[in-house]
N, C-alpha and C. Protein backbone atom coordinates (compact mmCIF):
# COMPACT_ATOMS: atom_id res chain seq x y z
N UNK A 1 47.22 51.86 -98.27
CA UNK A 1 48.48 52.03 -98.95
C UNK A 1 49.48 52.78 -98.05
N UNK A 2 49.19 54.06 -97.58
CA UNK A 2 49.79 54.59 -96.38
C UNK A 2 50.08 53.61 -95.45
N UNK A 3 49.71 52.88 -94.91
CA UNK A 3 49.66 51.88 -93.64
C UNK A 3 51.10 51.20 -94.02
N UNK A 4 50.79 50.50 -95.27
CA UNK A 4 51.79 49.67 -95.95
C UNK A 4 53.14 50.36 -95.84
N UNK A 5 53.18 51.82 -96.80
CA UNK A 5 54.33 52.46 -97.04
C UNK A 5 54.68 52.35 -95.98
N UNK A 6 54.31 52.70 -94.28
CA UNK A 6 54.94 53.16 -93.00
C UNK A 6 55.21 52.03 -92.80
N UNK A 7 54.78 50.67 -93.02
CA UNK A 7 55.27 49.41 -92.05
C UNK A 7 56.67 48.71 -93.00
N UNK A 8 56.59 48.98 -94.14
CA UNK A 8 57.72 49.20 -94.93
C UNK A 8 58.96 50.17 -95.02
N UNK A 9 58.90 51.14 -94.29
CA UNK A 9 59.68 51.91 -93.82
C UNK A 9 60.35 51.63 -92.61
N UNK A 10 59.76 51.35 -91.62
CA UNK A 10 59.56 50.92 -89.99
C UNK A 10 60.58 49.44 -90.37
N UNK A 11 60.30 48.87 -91.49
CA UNK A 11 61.24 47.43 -91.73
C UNK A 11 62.60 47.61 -92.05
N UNK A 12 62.53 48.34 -93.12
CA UNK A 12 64.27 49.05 -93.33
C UNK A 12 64.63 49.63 -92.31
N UNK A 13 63.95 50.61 -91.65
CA UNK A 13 65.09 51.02 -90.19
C UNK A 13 65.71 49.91 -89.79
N UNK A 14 64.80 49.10 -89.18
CA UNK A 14 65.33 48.23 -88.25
C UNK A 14 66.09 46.97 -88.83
N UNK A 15 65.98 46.72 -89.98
CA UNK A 15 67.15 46.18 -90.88
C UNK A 15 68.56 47.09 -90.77
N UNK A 16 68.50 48.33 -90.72
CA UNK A 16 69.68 49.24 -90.84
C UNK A 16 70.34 48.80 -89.45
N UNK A 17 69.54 49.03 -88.82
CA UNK A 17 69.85 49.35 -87.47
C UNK A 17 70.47 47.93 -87.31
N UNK A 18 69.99 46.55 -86.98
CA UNK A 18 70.60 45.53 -87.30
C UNK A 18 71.58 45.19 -87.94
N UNK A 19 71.91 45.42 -89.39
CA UNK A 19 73.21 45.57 -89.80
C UNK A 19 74.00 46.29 -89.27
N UNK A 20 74.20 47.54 -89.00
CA UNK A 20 75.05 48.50 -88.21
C UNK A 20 75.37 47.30 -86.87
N UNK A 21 74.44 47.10 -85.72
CA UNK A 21 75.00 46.27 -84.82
C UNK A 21 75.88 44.96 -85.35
N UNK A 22 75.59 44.62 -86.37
CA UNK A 22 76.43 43.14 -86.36
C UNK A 22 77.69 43.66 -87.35
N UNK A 23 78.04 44.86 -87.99
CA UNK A 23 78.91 45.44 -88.40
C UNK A 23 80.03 45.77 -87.07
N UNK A 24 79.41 46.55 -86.43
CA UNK A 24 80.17 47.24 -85.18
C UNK A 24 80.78 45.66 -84.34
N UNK A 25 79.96 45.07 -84.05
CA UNK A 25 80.59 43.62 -83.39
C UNK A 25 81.06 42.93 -83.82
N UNK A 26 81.34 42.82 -85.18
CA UNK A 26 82.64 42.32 -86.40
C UNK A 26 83.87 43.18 -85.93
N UNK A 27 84.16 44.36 -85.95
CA UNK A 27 84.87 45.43 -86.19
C UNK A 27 85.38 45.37 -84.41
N UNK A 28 85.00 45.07 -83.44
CA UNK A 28 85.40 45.01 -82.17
C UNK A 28 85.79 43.63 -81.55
N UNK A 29 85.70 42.68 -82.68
CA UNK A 29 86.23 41.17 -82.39
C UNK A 29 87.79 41.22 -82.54
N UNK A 30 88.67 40.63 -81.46
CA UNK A 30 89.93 40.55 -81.50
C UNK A 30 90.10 39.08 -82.38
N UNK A 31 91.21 38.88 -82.43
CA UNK A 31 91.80 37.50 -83.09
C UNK A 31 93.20 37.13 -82.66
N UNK A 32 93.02 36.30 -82.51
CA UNK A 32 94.36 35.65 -81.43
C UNK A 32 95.53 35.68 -82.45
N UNK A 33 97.09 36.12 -81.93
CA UNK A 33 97.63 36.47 -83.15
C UNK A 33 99.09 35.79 -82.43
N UNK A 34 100.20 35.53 -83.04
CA UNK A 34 101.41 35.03 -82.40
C UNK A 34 102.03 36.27 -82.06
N UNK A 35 102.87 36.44 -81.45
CA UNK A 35 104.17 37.69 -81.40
C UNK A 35 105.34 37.18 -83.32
N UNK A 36 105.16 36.22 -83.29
CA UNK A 36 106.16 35.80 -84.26
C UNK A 36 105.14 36.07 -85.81
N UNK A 37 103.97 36.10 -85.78
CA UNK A 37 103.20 36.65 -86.83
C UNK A 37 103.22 38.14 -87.30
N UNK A 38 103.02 38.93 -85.82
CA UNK A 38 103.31 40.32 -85.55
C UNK A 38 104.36 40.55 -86.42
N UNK A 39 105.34 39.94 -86.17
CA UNK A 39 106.69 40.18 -86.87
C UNK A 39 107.12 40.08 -87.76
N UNK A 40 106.49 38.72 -88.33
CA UNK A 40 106.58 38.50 -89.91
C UNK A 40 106.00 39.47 -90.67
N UNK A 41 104.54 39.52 -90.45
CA UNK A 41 103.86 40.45 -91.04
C UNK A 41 102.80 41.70 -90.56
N UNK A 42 104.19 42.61 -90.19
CA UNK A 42 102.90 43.85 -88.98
C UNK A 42 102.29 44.39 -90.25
N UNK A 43 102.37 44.69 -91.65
CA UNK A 43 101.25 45.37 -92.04
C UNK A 43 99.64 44.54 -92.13
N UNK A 44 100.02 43.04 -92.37
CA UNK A 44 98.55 42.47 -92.35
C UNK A 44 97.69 42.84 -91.21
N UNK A 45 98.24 43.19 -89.68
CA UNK A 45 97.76 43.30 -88.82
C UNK A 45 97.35 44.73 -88.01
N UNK A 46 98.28 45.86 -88.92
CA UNK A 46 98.16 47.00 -88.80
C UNK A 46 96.55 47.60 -88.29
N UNK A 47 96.48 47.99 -86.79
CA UNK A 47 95.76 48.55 -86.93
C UNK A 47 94.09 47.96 -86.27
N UNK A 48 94.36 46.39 -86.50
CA UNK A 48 93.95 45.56 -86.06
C UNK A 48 93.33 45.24 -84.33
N UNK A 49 92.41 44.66 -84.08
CA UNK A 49 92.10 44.33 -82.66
C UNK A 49 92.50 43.09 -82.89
N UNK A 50 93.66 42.41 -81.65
CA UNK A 50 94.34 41.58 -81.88
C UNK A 50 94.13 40.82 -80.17
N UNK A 51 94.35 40.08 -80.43
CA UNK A 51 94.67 39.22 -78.58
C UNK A 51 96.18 38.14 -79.15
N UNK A 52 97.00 38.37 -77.61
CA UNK A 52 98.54 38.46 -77.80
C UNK A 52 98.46 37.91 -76.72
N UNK A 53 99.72 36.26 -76.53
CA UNK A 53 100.04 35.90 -75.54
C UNK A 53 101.60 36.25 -75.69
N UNK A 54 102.03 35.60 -74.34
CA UNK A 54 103.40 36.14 -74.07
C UNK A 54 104.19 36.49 -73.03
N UNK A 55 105.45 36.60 -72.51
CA UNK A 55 106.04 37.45 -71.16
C UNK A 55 105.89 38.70 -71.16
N UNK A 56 104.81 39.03 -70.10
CA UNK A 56 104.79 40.30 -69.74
C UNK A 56 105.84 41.15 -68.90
N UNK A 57 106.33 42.24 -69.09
CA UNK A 57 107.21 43.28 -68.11
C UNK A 57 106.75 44.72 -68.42
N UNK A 58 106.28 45.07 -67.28
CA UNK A 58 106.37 46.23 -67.02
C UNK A 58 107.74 47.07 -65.98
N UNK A 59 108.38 48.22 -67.23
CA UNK A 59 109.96 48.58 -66.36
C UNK A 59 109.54 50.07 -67.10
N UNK A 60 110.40 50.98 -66.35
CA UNK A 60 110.66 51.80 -67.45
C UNK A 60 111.58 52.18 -68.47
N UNK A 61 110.70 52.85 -69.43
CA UNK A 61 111.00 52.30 -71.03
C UNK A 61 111.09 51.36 -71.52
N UNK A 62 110.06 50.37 -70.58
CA UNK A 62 110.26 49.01 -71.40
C UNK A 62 108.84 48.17 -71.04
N UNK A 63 107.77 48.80 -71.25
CA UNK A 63 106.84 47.95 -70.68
C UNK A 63 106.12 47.04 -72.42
N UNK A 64 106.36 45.81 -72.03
CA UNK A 64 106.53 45.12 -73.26
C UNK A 64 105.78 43.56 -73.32
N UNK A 65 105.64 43.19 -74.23
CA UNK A 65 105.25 41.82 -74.24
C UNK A 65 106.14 41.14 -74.88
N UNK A 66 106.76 40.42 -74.59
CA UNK A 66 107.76 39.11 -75.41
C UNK A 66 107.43 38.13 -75.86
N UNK A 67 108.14 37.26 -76.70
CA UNK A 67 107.89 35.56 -77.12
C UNK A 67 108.18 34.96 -76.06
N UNK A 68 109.03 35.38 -75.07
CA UNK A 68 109.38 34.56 -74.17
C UNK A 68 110.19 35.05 -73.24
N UNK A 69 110.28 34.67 -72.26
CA UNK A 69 110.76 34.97 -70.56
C UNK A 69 112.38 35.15 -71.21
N UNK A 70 113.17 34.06 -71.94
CA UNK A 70 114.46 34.36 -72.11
C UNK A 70 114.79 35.20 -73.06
N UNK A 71 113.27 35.90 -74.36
CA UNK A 71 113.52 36.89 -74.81
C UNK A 71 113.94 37.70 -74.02
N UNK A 72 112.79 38.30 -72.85
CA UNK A 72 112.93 39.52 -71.75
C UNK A 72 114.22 39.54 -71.37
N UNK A 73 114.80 38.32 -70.77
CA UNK A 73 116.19 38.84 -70.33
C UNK A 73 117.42 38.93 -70.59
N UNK A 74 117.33 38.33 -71.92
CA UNK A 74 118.15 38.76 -72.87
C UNK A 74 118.20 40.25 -74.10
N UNK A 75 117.35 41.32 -73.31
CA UNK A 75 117.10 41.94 -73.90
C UNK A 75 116.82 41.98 -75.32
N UNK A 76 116.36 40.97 -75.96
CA UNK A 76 116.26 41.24 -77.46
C UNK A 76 114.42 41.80 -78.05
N UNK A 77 114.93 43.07 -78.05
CA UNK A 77 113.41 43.87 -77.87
C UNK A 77 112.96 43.42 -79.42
N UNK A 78 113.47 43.03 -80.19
CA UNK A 78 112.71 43.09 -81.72
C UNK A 78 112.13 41.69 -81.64
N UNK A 79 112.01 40.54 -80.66
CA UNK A 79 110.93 40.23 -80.56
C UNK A 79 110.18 40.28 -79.31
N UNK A 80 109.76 41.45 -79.15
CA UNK A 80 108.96 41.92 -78.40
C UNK A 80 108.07 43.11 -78.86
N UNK A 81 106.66 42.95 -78.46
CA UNK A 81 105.59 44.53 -78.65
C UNK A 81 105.69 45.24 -77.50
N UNK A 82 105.70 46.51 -77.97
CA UNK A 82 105.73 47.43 -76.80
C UNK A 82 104.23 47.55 -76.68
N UNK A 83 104.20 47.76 -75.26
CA UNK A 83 102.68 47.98 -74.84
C UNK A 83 102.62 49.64 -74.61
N UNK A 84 101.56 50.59 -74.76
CA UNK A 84 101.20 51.33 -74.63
C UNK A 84 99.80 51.43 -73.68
N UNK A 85 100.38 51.47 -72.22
CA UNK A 85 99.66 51.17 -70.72
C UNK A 85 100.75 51.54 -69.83
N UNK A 86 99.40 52.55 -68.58
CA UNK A 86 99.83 52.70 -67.14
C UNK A 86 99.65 51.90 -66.48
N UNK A 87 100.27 52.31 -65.17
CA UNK A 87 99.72 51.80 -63.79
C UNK A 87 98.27 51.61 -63.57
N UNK A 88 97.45 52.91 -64.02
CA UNK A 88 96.35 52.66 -63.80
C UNK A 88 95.18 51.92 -64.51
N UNK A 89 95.64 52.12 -65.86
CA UNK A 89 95.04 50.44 -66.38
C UNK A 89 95.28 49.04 -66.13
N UNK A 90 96.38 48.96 -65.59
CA UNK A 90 96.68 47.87 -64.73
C UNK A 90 95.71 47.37 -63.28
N UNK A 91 95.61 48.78 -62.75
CA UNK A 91 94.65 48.57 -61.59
C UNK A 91 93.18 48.41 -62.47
N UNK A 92 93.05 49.32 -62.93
CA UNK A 92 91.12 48.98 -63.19
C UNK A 92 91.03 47.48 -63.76
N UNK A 93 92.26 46.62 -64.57
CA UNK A 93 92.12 45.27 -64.89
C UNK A 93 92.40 44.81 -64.03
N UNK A 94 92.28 44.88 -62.91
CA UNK A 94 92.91 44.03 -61.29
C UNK A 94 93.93 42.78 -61.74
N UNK A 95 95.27 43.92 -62.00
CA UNK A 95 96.31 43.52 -61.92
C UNK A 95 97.25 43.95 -61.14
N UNK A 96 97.50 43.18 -60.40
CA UNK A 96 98.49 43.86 -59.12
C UNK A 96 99.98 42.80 -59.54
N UNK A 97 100.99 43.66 -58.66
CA UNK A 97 102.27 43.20 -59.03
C UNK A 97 102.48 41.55 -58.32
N UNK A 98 103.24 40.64 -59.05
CA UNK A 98 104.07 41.43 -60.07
C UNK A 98 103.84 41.82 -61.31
N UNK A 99 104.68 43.16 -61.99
CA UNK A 99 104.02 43.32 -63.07
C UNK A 99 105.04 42.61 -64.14
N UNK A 100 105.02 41.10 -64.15
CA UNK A 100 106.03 40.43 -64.53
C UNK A 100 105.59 38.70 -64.99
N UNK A 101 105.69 38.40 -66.34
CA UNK A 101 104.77 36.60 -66.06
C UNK A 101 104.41 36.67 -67.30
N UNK A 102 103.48 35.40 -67.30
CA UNK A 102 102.97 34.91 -69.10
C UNK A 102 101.62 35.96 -68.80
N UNK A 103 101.03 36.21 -69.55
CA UNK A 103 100.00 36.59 -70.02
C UNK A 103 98.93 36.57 -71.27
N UNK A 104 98.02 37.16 -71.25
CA UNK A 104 97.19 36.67 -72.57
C UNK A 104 96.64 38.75 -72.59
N UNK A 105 97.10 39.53 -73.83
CA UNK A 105 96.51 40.45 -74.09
C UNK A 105 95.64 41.36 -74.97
N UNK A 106 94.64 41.99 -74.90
CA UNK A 106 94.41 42.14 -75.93
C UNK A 106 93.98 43.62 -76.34
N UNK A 107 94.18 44.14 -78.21
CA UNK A 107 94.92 45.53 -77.84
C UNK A 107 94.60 45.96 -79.03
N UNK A 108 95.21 47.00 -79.88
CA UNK A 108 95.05 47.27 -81.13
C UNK A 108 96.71 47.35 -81.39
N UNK A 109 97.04 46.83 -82.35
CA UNK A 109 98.14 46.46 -83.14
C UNK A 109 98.47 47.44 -83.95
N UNK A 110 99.82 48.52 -83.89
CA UNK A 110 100.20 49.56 -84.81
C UNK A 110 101.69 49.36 -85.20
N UNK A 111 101.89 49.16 -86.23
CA UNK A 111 103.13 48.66 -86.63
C UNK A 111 104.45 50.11 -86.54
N UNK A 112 103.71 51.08 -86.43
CA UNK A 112 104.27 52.25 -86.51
C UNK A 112 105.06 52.66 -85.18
N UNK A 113 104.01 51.82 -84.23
CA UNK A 113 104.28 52.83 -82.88
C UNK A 113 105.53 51.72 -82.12
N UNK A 114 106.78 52.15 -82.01
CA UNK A 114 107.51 50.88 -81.81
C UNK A 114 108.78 51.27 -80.42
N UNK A 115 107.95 51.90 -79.60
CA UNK A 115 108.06 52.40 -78.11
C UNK A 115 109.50 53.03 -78.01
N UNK A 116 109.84 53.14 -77.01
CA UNK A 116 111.24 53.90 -77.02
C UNK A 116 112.50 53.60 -78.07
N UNK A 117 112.75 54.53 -78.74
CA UNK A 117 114.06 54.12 -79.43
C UNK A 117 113.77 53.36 -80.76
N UNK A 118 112.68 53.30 -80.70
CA UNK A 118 111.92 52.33 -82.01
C UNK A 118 112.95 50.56 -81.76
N UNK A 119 113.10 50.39 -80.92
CA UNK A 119 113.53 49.29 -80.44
C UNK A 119 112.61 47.95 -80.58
N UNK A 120 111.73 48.23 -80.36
CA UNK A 120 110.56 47.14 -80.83
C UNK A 120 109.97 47.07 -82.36
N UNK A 121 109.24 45.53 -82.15
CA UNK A 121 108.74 45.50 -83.52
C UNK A 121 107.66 45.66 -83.56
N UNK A 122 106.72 46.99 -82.96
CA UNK A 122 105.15 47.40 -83.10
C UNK A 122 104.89 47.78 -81.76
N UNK A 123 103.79 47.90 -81.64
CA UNK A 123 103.22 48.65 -80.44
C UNK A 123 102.08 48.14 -80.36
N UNK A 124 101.04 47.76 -79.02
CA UNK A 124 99.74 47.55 -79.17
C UNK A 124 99.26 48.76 -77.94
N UNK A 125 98.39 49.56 -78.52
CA UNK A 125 97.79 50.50 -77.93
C UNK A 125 96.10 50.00 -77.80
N UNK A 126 95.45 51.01 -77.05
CA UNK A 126 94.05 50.65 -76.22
C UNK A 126 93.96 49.86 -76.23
N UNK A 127 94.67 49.19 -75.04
CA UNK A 127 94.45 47.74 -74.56
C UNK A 127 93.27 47.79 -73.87
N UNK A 128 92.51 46.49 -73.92
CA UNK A 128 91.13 46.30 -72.70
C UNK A 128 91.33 45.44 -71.85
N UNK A 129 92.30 44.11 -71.79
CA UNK A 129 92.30 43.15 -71.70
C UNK A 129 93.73 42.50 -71.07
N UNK A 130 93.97 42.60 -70.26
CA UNK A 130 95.10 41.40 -69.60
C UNK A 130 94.50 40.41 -68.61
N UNK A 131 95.10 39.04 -68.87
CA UNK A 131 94.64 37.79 -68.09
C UNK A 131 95.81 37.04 -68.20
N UNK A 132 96.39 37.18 -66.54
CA UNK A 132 97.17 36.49 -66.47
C UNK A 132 97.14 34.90 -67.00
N UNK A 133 98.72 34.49 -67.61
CA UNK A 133 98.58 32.58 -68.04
C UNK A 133 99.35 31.89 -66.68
N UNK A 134 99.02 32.26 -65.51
CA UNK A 134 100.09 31.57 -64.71
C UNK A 134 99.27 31.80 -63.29
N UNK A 135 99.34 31.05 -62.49
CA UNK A 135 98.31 30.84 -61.06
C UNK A 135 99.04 32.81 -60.46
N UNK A 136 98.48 32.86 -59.19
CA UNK A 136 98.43 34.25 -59.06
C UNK A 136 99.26 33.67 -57.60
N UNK A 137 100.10 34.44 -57.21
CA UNK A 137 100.63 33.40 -55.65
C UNK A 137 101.34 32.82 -55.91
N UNK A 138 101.52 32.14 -56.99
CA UNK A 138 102.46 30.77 -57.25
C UNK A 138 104.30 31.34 -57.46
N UNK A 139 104.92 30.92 -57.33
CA UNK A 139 106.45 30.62 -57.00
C UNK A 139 106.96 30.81 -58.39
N UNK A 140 106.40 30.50 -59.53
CA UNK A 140 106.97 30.70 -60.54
C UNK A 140 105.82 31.86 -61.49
N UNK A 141 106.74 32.49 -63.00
CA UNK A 141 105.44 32.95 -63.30
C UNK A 141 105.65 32.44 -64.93
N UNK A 142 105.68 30.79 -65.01
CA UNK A 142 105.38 29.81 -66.23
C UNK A 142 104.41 29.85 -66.51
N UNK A 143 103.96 29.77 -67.54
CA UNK A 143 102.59 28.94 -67.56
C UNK A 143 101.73 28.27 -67.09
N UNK A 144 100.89 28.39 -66.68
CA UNK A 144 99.76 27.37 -65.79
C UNK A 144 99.27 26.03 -66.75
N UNK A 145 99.74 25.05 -66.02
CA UNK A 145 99.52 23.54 -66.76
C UNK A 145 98.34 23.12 -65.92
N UNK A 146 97.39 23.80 -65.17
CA UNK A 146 96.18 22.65 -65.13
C UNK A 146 94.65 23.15 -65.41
């Protein structure tokens, strides 16, 4: 009966322990999200691990992700996320300049944090993840079509 109770015990741990892992790897899955979703609705996403494509710029007071290249230069920051990232997360993701182009990122989503001037519409902080969308070298920084 002892034998039993312990190998019955020894089963729920490792049931616990199993749930906890596939809990924690739910909870650290991003989900691919639009910039134009962000916007519609930052509280659904509040808070969220999110993956974000888009024109990247890094400037100061303005290091940001956009809907688009003619967002960026038309300054219209409300559709754009401000990123919350250095230089040196840039380097440990071996990203070297330019710090400028499409990209694919991915981050935690705070509707609160809305970078200088509250000029933006959200913020994505602890980023892990940038991958450039556009060849590295190449003449333009569009999208990569192949």
């Amino acid at each position: 009966m002892k034998k039993i109770s312990i190998l019955f015990g020894v089963l729920i741990l490792f049931s616990c322990k199993s749930l906890k892992t596939n809990i924690t790897k739910e909870n650290n899955k991003s989900s691919e999200v639009s910039i134009i979703a962000l916007i519609a609705n930052p509280q659904k996403y509040h808070k969220k691990r999110i993956t974000v494509k888009g024109y990247f710029s890094m400037e100061i007071e303005g290091t940001s992700i956009y809907l688009s290249k003619n967002d960026f230069e038309k300054n219209l920051f409300k559709n754009g996320i401000y990123l919350y990232l250095g230089y040196d997360s840039l380097k440990e993701m071996n990203i070297e300049e330019p710090y400028k182009g499409y990209v694919k990122i991915e981050g935690t989503f705070n509707k609160n944090l809305k970078g200088s001037y509250d000029y933006y519409s959200g913020g994505l902080e602890n980023i892990t993840k940038i991958e450039r969308l556009y060849k590295k070298g190449s003449l333009t920084d569009e999208y990569d079509t192949d």
